[in-house]
C-alpha atoms as a PDB file:
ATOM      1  CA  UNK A   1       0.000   0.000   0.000  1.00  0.00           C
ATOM      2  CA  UNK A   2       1.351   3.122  -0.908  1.00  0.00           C
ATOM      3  CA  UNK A   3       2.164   5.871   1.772  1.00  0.00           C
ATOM      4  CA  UNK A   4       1.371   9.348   1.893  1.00  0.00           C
ATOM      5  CA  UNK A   5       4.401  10.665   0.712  1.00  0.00           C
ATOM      6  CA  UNK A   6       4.214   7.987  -2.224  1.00  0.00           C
ATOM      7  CA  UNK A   7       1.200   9.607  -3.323  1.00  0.00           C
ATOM      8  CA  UNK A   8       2.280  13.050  -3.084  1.00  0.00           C
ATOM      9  CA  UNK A   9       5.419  12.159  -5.113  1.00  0.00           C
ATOM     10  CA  UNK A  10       3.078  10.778  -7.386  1.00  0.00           C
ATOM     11  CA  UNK A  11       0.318  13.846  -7.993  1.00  0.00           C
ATOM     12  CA  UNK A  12       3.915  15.934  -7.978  1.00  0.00           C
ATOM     13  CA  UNK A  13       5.055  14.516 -10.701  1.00  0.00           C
ATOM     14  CA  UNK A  14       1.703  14.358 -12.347  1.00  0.00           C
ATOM     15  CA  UNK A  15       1.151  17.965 -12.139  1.00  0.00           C
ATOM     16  CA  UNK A  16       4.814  18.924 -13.259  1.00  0.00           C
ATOM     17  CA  UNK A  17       4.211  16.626 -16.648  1.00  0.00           C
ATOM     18  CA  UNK A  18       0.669  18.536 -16.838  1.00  0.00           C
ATOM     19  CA  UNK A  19       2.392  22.043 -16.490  1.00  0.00           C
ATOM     20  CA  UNK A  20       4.907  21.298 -18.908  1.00  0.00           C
ATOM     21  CA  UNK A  21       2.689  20.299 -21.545  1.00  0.00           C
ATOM     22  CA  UNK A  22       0.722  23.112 -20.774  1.00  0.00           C
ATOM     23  CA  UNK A  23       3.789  25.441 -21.301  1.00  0.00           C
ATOM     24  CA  UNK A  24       4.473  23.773 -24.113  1.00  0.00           C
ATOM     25  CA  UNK A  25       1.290  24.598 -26.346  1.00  0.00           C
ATOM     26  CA  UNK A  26       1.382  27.791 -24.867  1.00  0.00           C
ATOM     27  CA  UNK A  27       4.706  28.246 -26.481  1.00  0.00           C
ATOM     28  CA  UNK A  28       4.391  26.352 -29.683  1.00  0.00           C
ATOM     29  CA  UNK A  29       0.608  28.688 -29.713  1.00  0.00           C
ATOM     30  CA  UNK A  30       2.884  32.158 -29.312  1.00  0.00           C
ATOM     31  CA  UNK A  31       5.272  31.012 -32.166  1.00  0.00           C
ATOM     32  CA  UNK A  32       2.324  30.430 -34.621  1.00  0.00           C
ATOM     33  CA  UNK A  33       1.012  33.847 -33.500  1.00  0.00           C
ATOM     34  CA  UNK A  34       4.312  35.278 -33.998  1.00  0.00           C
ATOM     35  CA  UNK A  35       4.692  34.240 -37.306  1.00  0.00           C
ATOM     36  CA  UNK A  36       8.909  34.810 -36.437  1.00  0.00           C
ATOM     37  CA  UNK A  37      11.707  34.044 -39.326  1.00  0.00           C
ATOM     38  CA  UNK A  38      13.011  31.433 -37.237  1.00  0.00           C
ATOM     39  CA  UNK A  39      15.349  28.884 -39.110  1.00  0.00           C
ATOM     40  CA  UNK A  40      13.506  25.376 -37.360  1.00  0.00           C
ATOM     41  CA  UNK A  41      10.270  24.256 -38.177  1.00  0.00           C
ATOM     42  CA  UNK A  42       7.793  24.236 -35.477  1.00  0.00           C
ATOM     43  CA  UNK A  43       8.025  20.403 -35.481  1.00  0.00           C
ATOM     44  CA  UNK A  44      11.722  20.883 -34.979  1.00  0.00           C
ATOM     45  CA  UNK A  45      11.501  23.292 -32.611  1.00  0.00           C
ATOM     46  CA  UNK A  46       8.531  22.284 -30.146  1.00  0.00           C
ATOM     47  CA  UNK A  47       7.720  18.215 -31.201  1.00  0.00           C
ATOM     48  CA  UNK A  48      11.633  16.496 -31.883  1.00  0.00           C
ATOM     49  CA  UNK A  49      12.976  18.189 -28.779  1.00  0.00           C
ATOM     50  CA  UNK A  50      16.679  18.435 -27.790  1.00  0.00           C
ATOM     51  CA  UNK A  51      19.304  17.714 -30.294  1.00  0.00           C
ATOM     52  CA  UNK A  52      21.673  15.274 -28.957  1.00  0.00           C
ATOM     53  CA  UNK A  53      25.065  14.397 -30.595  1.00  0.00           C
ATOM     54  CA  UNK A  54      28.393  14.033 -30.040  1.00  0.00           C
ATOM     55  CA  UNK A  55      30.856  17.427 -29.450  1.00  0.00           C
ATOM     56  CA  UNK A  56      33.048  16.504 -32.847  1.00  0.00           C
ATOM     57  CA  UNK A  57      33.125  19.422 -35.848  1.00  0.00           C
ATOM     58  CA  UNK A  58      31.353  17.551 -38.108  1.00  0.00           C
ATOM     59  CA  UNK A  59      30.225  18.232 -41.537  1.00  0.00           C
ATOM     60  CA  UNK A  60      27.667  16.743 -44.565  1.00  0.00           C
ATOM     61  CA  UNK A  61      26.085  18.016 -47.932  1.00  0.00           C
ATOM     62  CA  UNK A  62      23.674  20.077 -48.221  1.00  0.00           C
ATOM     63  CA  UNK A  63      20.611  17.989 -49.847  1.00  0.00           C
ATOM     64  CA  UNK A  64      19.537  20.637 -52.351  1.00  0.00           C
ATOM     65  CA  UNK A  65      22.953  22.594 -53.095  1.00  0.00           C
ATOM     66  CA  UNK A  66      25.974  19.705 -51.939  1.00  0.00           C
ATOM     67  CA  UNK A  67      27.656  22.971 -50.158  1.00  0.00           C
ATOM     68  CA  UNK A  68      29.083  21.737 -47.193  1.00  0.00           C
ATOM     69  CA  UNK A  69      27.653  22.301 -44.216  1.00  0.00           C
ATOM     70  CA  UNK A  70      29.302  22.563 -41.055  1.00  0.00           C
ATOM     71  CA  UNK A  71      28.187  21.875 -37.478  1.00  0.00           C
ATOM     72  CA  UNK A  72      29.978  21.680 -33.744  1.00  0.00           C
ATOM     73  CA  UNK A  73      28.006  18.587 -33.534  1.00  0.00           C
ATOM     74  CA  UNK A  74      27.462  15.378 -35.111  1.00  0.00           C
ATOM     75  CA  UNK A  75      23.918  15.951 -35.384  1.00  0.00           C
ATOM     76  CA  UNK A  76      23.673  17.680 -38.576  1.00  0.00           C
ATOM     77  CA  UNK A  77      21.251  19.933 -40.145  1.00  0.00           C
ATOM     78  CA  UNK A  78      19.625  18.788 -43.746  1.00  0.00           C
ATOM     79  CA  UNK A  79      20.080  21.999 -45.891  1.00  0.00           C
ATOM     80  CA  UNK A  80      22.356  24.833 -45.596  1.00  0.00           C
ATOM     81  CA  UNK A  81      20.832  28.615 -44.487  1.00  0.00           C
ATOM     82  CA  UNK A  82      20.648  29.831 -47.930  1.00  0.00           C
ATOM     83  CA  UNK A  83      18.473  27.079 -49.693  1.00  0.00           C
ATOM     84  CA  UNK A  84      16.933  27.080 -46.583  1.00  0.00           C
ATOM     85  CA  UNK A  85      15.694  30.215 -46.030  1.00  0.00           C
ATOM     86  CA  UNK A  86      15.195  30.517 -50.104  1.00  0.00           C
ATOM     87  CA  UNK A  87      12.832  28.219 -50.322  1.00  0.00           C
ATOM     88  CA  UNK A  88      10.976  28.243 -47.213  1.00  0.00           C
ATOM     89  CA  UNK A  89      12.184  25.141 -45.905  1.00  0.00           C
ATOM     90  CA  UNK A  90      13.623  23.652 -42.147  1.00  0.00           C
ATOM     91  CA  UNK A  91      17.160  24.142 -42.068  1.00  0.00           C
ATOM     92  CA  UNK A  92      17.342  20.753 -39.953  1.00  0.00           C
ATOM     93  CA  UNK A  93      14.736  18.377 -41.216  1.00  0.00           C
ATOM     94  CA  UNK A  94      14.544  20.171 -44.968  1.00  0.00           C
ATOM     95  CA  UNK A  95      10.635  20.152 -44.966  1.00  0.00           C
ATOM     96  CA  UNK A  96       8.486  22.956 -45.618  1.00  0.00           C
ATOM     97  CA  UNK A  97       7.876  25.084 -42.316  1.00  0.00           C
ATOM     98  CA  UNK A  98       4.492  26.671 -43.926  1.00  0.00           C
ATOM     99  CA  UNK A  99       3.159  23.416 -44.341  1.00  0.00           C
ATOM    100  CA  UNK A 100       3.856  22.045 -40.648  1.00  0.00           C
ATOM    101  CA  UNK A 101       2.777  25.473 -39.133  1.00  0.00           C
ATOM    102  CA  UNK A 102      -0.753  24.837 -41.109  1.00  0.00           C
ATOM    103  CA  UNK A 103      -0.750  21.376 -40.143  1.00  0.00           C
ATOM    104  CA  UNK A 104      -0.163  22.378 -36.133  1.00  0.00           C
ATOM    105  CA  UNK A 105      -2.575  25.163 -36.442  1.00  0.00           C
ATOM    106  CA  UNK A 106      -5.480  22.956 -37.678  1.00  0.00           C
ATOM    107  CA  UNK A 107      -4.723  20.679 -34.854  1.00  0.00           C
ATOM    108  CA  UNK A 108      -4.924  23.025 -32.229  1.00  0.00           C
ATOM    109  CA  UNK A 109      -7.854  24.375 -33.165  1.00  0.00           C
END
């Protein structure tokens, strides 16, 4: 049987999960408002999370132009900031951010 304590633990962690999703929607909610230049999708920047890889100067293609592209990291973005930015398009995951912003804004409403 669980104790006291156990079960406040329990509805603490339960409401921190709660409030960070909250936050969360709140957030991704202000950057569809906002309507900013940012260089991430919103799926990028709110959904994927965290990028994790290893501290190495890395570097691949870009997918559209071949011009390298550098990073700090080996987790790599897709496209470079010009063809990027040119064409509308995630700098990390190369799709199209107008797309995905439509896509979360139907959802959330």
């Amino acid at each position: 049987m669980e104790t006291t304590t156990e079960l406040n633990e329990i509805r603490n962690r339960t409401n921190r999960r709660i409030f960070d999703f909250e936050n969360k929607i709140k957030n991704l909610k202000k950057a569809i408002a906002d309507d900013d230049d940012q260089k991430e999708c919103l799926s990028c920047r709110f959904v994927t999370g965290v990028r994790m890889g290893l501290a190495k100067i890395s570097s691949t293609n870009c997918k559209l132009c071949q011009k390298e592209v550098l990073s700090g990291s080996t987790d790599l973005n897709h496209l470079c900031d010009n063809c990027a930015t040119k064409n509308g398009l995630c700098v990390r995951c190369g799709c199209n951010k107008n797309e995905v912003k439509d896509s979360i804004q139907k959802i959330l409403k």
